[in-house]
Protein backbone atom coordinates (compact mmCIF):
# COMPACT_ATOMS: atom_id res chain seq x y z
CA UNK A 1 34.52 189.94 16.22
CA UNK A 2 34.16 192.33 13.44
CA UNK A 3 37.96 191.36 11.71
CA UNK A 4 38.56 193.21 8.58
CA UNK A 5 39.50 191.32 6.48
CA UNK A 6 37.54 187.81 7.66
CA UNK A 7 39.63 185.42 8.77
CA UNK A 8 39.54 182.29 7.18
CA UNK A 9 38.12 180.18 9.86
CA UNK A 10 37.18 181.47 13.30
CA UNK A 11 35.86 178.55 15.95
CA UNK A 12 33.65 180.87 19.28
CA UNK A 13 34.73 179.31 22.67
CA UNK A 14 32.74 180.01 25.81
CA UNK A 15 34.33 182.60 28.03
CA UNK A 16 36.11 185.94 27.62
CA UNK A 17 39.56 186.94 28.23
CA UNK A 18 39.88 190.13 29.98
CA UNK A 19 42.16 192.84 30.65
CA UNK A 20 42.24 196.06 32.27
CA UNK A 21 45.07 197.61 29.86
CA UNK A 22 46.94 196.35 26.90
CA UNK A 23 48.07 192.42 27.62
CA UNK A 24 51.68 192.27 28.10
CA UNK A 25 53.33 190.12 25.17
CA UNK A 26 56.00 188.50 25.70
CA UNK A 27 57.16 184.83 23.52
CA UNK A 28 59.93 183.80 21.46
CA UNK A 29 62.77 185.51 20.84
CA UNK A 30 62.83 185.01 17.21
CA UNK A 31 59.29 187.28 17.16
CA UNK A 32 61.52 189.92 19.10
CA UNK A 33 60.80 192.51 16.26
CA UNK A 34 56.92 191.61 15.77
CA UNK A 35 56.71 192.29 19.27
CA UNK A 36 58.75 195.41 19.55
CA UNK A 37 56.30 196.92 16.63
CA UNK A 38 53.38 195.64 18.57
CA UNK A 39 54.55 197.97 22.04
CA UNK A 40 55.51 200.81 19.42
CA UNK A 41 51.71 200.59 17.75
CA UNK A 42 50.27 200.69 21.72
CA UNK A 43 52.64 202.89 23.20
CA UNK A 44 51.03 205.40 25.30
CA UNK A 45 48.38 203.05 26.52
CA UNK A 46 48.20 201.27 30.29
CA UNK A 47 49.79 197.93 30.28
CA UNK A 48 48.49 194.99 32.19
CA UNK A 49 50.97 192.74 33.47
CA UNK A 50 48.56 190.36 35.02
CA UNK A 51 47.67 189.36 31.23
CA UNK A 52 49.80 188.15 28.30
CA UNK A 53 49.99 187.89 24.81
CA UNK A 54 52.08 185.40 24.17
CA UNK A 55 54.26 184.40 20.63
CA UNK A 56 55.03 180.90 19.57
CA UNK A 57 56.06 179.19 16.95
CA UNK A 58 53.77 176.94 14.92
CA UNK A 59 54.97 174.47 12.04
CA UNK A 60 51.39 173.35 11.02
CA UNK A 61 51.19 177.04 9.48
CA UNK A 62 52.24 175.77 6.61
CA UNK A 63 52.89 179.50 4.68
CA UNK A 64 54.80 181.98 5.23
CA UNK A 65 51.89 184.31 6.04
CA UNK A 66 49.32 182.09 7.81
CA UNK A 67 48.51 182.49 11.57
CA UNK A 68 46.62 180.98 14.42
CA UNK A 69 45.33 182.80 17.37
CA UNK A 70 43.99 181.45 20.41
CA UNK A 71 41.75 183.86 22.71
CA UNK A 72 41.48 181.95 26.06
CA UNK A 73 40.49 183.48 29.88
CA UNK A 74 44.20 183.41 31.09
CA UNK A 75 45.91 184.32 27.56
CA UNK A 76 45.92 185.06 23.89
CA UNK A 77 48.60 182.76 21.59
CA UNK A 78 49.77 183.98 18.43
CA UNK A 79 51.52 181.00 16.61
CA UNK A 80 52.93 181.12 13.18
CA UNK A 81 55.83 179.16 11.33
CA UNK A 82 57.38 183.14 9.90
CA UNK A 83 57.08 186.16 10.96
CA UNK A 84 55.11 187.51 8.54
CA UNK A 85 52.40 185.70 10.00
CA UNK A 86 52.90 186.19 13.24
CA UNK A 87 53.32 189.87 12.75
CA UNK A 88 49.65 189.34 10.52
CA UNK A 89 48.45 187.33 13.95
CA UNK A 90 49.36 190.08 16.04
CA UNK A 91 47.20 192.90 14.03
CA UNK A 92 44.48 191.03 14.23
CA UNK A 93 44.75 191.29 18.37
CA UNK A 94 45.30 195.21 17.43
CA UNK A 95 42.34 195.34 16.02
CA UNK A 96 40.70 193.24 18.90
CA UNK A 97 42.33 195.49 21.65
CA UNK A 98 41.00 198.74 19.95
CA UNK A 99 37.58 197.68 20.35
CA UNK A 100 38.50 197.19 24.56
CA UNK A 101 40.07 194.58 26.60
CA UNK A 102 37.25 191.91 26.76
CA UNK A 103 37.45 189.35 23.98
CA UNK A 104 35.20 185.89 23.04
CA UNK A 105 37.09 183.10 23.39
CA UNK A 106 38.12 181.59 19.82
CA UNK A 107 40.08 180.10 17.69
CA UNK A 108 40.95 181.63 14.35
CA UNK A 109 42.96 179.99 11.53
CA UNK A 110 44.08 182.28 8.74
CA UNK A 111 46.07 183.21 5.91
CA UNK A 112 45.65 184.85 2.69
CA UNK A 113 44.41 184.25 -0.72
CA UNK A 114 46.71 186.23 -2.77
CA UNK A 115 50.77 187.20 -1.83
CA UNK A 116 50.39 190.53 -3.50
CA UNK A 117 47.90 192.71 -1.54
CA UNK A 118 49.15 196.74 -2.47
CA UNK A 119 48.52 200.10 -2.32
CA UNK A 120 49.94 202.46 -4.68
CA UNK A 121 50.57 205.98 -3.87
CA UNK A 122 51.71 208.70 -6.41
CA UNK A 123 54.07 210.92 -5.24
CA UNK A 124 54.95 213.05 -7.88
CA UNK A 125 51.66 214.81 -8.24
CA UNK A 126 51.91 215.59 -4.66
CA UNK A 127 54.82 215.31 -2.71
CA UNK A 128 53.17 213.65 0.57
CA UNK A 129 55.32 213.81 3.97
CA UNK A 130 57.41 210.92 5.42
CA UNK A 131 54.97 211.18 8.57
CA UNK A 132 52.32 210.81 6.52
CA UNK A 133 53.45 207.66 4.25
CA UNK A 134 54.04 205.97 7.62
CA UNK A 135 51.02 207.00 9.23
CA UNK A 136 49.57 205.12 6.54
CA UNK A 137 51.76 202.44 6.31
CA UNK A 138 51.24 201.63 9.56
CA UNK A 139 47.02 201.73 9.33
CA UNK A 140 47.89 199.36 6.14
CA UNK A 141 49.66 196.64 7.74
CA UNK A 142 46.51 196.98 10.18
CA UNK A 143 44.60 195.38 7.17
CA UNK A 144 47.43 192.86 5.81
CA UNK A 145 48.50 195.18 2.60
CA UNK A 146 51.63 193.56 1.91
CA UNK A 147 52.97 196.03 -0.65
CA UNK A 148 53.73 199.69 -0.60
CA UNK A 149 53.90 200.54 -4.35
CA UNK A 150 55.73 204.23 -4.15
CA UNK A 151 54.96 206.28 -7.73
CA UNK A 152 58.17 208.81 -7.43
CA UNK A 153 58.14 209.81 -10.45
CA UNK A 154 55.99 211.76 -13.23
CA UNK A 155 55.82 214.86 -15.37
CA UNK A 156 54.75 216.90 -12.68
CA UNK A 157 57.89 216.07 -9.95
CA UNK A 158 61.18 213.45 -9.77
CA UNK A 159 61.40 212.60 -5.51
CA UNK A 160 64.34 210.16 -6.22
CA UNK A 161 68.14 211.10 -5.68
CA UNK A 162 69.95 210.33 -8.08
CA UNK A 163 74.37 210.98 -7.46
CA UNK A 164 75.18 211.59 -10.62
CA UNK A 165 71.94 213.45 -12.23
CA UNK A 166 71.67 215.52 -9.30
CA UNK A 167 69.61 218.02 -11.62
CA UNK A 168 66.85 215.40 -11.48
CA UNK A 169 65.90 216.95 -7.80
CA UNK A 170 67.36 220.19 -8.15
CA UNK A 171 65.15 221.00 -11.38
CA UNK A 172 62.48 218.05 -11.57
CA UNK A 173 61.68 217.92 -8.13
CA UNK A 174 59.85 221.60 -8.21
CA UNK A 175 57.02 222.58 -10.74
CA UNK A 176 55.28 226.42 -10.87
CA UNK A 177 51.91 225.52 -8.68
CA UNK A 178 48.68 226.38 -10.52
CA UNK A 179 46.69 227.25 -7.92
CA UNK A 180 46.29 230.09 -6.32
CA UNK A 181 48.68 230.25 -2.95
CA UNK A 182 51.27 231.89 -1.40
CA UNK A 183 54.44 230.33 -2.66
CA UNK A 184 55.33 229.82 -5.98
CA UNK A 185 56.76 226.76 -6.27
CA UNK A 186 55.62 223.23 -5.08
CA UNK A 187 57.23 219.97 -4.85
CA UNK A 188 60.32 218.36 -3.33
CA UNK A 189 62.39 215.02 -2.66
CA UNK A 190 63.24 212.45 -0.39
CA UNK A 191 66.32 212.32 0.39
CA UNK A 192 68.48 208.49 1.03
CA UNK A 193 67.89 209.42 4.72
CA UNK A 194 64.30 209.58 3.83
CA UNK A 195 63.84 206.41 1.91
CA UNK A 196 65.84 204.78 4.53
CA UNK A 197 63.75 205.56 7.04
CA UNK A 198 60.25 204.80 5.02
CA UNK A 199 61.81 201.44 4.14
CA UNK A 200 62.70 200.66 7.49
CA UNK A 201 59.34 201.49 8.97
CA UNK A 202 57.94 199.57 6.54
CA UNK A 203 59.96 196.84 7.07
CA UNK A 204 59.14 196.42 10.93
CA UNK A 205 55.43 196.92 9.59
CA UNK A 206 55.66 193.92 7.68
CA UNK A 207 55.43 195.64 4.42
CA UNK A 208 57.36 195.25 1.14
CA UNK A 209 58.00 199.06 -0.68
CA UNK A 210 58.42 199.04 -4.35
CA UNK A 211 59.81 201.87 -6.23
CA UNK A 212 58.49 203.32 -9.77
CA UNK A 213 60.19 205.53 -12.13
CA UNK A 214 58.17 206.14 -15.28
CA UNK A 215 60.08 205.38 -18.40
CA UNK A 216 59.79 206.40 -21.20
CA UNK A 217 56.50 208.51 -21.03
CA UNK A 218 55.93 210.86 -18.32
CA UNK A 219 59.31 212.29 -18.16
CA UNK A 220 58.70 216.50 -18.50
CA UNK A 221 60.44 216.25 -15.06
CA UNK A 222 63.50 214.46 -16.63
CA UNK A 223 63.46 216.25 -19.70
CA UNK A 224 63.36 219.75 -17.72
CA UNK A 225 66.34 218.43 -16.19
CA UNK A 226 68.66 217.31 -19.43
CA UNK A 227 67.01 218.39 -22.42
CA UNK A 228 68.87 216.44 -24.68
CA UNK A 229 67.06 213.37 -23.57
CA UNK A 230 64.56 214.24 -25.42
CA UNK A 231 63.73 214.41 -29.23
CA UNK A 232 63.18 218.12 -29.87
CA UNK A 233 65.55 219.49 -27.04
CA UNK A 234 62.85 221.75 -25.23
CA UNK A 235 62.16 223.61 -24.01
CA UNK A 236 60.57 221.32 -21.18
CA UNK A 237 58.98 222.17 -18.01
CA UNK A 238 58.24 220.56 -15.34
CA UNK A 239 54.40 220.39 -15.70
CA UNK A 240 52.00 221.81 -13.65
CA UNK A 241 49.15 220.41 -15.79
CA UNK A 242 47.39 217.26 -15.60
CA UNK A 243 47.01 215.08 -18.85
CA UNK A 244 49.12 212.93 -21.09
CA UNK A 245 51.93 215.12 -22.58
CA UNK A 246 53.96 214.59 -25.93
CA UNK A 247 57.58 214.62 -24.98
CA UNK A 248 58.74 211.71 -23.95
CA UNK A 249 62.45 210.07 -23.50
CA UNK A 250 64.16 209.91 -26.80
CA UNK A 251 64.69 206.21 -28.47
CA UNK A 252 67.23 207.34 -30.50
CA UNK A 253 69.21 208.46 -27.69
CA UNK A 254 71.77 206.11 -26.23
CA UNK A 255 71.97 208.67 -23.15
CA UNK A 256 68.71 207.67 -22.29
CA UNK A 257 69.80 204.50 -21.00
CA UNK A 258 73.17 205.97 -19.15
CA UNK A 259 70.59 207.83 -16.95
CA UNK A 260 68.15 204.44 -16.72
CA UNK A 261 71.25 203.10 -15.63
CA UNK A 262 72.37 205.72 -12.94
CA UNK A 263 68.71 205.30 -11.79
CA UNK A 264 68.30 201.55 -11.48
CA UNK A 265 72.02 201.53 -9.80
CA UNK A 266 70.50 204.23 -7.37
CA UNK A 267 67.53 202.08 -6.64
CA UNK A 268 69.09 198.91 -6.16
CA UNK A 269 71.69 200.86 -3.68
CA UNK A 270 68.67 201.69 -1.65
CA UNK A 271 65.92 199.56 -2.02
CA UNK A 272 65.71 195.64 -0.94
CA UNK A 273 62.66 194.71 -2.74
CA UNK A 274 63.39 192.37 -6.04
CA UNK A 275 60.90 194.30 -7.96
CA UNK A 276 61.56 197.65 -9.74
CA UNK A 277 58.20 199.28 -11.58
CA UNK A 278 59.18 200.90 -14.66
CA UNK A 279 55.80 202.58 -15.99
CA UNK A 280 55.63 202.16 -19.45
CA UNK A 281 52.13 203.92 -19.32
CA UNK A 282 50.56 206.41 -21.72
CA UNK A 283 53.18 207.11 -24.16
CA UNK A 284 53.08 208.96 -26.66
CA UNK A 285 54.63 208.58 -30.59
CA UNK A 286 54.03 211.63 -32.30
CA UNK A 287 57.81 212.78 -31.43
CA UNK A 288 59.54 209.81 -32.23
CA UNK A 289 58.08 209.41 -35.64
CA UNK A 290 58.83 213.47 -36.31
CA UNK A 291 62.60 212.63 -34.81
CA UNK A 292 65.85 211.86 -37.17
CA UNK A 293 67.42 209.85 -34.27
CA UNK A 294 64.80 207.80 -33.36
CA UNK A 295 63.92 206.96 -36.89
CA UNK A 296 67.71 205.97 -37.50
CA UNK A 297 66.78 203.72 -34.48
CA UNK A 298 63.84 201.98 -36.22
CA UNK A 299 66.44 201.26 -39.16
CA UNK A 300 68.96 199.61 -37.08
CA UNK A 301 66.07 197.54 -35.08
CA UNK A 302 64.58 196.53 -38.51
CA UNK A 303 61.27 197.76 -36.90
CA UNK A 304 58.73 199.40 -38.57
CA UNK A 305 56.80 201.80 -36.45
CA UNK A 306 57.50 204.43 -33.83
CA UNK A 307 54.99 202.50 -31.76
CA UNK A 308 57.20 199.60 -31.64
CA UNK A 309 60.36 201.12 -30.34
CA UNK A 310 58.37 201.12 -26.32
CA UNK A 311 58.94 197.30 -26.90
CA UNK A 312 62.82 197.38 -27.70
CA UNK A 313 62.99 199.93 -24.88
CA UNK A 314 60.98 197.98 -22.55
CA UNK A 315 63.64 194.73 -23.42
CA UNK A 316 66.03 196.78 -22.47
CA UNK A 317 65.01 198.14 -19.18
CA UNK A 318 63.72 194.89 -18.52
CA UNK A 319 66.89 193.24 -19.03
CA UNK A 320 69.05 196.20 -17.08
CA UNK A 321 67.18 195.69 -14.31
CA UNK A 322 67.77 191.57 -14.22
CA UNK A 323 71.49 192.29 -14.57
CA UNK A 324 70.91 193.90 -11.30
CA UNK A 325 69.15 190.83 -9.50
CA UNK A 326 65.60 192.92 -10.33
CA UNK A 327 62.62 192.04 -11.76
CA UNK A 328 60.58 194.52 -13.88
CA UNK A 329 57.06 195.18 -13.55
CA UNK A 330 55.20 197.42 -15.92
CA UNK A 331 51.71 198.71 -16.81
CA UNK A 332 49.76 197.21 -19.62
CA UNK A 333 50.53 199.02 -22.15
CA UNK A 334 53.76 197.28 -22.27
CA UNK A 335 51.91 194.38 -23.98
CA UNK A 336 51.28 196.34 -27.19
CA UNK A 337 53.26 196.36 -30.38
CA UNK A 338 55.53 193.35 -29.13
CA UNK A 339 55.79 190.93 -31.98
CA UNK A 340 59.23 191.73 -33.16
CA UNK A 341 60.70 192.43 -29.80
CA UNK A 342 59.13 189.86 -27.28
CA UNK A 343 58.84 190.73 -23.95
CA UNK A 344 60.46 189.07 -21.14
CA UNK A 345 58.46 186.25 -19.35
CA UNK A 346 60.21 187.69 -16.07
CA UNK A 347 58.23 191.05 -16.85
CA UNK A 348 55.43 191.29 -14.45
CA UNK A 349 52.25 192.83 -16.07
CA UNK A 350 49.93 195.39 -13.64
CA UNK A 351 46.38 195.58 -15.56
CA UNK A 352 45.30 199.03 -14.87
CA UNK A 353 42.66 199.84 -18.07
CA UNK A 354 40.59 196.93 -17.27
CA UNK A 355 41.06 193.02 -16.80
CA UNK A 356 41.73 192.31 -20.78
CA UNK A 357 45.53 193.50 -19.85
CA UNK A 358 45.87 190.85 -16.96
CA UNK A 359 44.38 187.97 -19.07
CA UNK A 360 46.55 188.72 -22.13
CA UNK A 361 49.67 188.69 -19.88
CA UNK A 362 48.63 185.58 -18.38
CA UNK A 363 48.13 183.79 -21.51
CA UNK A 364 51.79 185.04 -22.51
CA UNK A 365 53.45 183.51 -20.04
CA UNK A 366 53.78 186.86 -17.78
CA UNK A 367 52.75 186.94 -13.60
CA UNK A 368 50.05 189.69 -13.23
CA UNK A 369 48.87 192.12 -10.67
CA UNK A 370 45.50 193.55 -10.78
CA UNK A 371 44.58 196.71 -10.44
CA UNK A 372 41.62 197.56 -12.74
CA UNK A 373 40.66 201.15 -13.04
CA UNK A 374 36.87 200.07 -13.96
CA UNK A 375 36.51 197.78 -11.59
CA UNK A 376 37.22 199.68 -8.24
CA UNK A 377 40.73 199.70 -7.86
CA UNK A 378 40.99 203.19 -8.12
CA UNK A 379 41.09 205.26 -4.87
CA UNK A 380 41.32 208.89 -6.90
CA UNK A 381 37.82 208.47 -7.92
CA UNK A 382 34.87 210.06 -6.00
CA UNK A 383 33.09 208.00 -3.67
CA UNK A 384 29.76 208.75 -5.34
CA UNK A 385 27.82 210.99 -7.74
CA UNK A 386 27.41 213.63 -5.21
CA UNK A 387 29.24 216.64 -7.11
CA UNK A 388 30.43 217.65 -3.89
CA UNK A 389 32.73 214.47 -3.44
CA UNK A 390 36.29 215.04 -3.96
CA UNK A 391 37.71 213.08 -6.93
CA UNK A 392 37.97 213.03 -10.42
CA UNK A 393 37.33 211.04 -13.68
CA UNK A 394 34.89 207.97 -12.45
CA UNK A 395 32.99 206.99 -9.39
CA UNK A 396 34.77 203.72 -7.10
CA UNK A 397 32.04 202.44 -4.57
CA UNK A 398 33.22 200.64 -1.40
CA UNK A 399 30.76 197.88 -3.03
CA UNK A 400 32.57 198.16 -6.41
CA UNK A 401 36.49 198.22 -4.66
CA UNK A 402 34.71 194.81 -2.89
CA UNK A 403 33.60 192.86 -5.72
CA UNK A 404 37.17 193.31 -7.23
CA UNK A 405 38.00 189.54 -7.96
CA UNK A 406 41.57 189.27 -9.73
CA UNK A 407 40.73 186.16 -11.06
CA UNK A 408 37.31 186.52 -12.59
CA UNK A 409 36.77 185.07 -15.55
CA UNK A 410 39.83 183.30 -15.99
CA UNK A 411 40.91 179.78 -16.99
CA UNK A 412 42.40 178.10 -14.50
CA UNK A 413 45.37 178.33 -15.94
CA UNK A 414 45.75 181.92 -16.37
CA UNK A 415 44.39 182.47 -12.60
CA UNK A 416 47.23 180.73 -11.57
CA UNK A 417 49.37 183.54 -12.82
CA UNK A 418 47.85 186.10 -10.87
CA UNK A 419 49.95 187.15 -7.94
CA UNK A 420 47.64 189.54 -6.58
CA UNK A 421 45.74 192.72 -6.88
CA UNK A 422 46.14 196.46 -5.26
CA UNK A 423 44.48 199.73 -5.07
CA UNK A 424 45.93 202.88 -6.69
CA UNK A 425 45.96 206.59 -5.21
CA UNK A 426 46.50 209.52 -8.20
CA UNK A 427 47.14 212.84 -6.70
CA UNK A 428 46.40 215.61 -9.52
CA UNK A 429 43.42 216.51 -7.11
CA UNK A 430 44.51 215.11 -3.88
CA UNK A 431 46.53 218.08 -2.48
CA UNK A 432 46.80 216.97 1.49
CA UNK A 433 47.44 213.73 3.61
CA UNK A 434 43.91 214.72 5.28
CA UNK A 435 42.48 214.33 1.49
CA UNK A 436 44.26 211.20 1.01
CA UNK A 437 42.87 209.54 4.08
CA UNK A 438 39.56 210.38 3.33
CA UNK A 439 39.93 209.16 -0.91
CA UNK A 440 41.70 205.99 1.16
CA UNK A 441 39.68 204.29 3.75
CA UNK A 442 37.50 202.63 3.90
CA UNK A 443 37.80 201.64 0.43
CA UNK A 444 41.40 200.41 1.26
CA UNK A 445 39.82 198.13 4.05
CA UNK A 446 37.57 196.56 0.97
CA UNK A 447 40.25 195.61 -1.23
CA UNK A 448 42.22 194.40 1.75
CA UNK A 449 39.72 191.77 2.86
CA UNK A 450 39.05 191.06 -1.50
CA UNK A 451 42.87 189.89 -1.70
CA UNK A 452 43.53 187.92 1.71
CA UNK A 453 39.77 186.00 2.20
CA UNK A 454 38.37 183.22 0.17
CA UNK A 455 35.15 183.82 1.98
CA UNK A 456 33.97 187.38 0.31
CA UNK A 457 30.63 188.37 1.49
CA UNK A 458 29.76 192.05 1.25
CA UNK A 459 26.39 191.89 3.45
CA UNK A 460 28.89 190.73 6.40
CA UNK A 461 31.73 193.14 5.40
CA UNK A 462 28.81 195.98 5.68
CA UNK A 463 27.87 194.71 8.79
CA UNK A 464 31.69 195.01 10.26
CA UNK A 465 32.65 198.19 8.78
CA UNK A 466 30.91 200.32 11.49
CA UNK A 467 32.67 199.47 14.43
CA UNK A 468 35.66 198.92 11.99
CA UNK A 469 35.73 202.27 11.49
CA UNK A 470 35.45 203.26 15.10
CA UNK A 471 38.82 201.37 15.10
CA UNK A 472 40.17 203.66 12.43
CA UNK A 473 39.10 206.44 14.35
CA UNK A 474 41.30 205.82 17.33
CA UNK A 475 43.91 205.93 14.70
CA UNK A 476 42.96 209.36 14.06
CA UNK A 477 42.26 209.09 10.01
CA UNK A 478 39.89 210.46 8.45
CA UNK A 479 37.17 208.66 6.60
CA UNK A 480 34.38 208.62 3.89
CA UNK A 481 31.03 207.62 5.82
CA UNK A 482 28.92 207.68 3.04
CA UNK A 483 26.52 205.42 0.99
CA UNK A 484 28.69 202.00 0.45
């Protein structure tokens, strides 16, 4: 059948069922909304009313996002005990029905490995359509990604609203573009309308969107904004340059935190998911050691380095945010310089500069998420070593994204932390949804079927990609079709 990813079991029956248009579904009314985004993701196509898809309920599906579906001649049954399976179920007949209307009979028992299967995609470096972010959350749910991880924030844009910083978009949102065009500005923001309407796309597709704001490192958009959040007070700009930059959020600044404050409140106004990623990433000390404020800080903390003050920050985000019915999640870096403020065991650690970040959570008591740059989690890298493949800083094989196993070489004990791993799209060089698409599948369809099957085996993956990607085609996104 080609599935991507495998199913866990799948039994062959003799017979086919057959159709001369897309089955009719029908079931029960509780699946009402799993069918309603099933029409939706044919609509256009002939129907067949003389076949059925029907939706049932199943109790033997033990977790929330396990499935069964039964291909017979007279009609396909998608059973689940939650929707989330059934809606899981009912991609797998998408995939299925894009191939044609004649199916083996079979039965296929499923469900997934990991509950965290993401996708990040950074929106500050390029501000990327609403069309476009459910284009592709749609072709994501298509594969069982789970979580829609939305970077909104950097030092090259700020796409949140935020009532009372309304500077934030009116400044932070818009950086001078560096390459040579017409305009010369780029950027923008989503509006609440926006982010309403993403989140309740994504909602009907099954998918769970968490928000990140970077604090306190790449802030130049905040800082261009209110320059006395930082330590020198500018001047800032909003960058148009790619790299790591100095200024960061002053932590001698109790302002700093009104604004986290006004931003959290914003977020947990408009978005349902429990989990809130606050960065933490690539900051850097050189300011806060030169600064009189943050210095008085390190005093009144009885800490003795710059470095350390990321962990009282951190403690305090962390702890904003779980005043708010959040829970934090951060990149690795938050690990570091933590023995005098101790971080959290309700902060969720996101390994991104290898797997030593993930297994040092673990062992702390923290829930991971893996998503190791050098181990092919990362979609902004070029497909190969052909200088004339887009992408920048490392090369990410289909092969590599494959073998990504968030568990490997872990004690049983730390696996058991792991919640999940995802893939991660940076957009310095990424400058078009077209670009994205290609950067995006089908290394996305990889690290889906690495995080939902137990039964990883990349000479059969190979052999279903092809007509895989004939699937994606219909879907009209374009692809690498390279060397895997």
């Amino acid at each position: 059948m080609n599935i991507i990813p495998l199913p866990a079991a799948i039994e062959y029956h003799a017979g086919f069922f057959k159709s001369v248009g897309v089955p009719h579904i029908a079931g029960e009314e509780r699946f009402a909304p799993e069918m309603r985004s099933f029409r939706e993701q044919f609509a256009g196509e002939p129907v067949d009313t003389q076949t059925q898809i029907f939706c049932s309920t199943d109790a033997s599906c033990a977790e929330r996002e396990e499935y069964r579906l039964q291909i017979e001649p007279e009609r396909i049954t998608v059973s689940a005990s939650c929707s989330d399976g059934l809606y899981h179920g009912l991609q797998t007949v998408r995939q299925l029905l894009l191939d044609g209307t004649a199916l083996p009979c079979a039965l296929i028992k499923d469900r997934p490995r990991f509950s965290w299967r993401g996708f990040m995609l950074d929106t500050a470096r390029h501000f990327y359509t609403v069309p476009f972010i459910k284009k592709l959350l749609d072709s994501l749910s298509l594969h069982h990604i789970n979580v829609f991880h939305w970077h909104l924030t950097d030092d090259q844009g700020w796409r949140l609203p935020v009532k009372a910083y309304p500077l934030l978009t009116e400044i932070g949102s818009r950086r001078l573009e560096c390459r040579p065009v017409w305009g010369r500005y780029t950027g923008g923001f989503y509006s609440e309308e926006d982010i309403r309407s993403v989140l309740a796309f994504a909602a009907s597709r099954h998918i769970e969107v968490v928000p990140e704001v970077d604090l306190p490192g790449h802030a130049s958009a905040i800082l261009a904004s209110y320059p006395g959040l930082g330590c020198t007070g500018g001047p800032y700009r909003v960058e148009d340059r790619t790299g790591v930059f100095e200024d960061v959020l002053c932590a001698g600044t109790d302002a700093v935190f009104d604004l986290a404050a006004a931003v959290f409140d914003t977020i947990t106004e408009l978005f349902p998911s429990k989990y809130v990623h606050i960065g933490g990433d690539e900051v850097r000390f050189n300011r806060w050691e030169a600064c009189p404020k943050c210095r008085q800080r390190l005093v009144a903390t009885g800490l003795k380095s710059a470095r350390e003050l990321q962990s009282w920050m951190t403690v305090k985000l962390v702890e904003m945010l779980a005043q708010r019915g959040r829970t934090a999640i951060g990149w690795d870096e938050v690990l570091e310089d933590t023995e005098q403020f101790r971080l959290p065991h309700e902060l969720i650690v996101m390994s991104w500069r290898g797997s030593e970040g993930g297994e040092q959570a673990a062992r702390r008591g923290h829930k991971v998420i893996m998503a190791p740059s050098t181990k092919g989690s990362y979609l902004d890298y070029r497909h190969t070593e052909d200088p004339e493949e887009p992408g920048q800083l490392g090369i990410t094989r289909v092969s590599q994204t494959y073998a990504l196993d968030p568990c490997e070489n872990m004690t049983t004990e730390a696996a058991a932390a792991v919640i999940g791993g995802q893939a991660n799209l940076w957009s310095e060089l990424i400058y078009a949804g077209k670009i994205a698409e290609y950067m995006i599948f089908p290394r996305i369809c990889a690290l889906a079927e690495a995080v939902w099957t137990e039964r990883k085996d990349f000479t059969s993956f190979a052999e279903r990609l092809p007509l895989h990607q004939s699937r994606l085609e219909k879907l009209h996104l374009v692809q690498y079709r390279g060397a895997l």
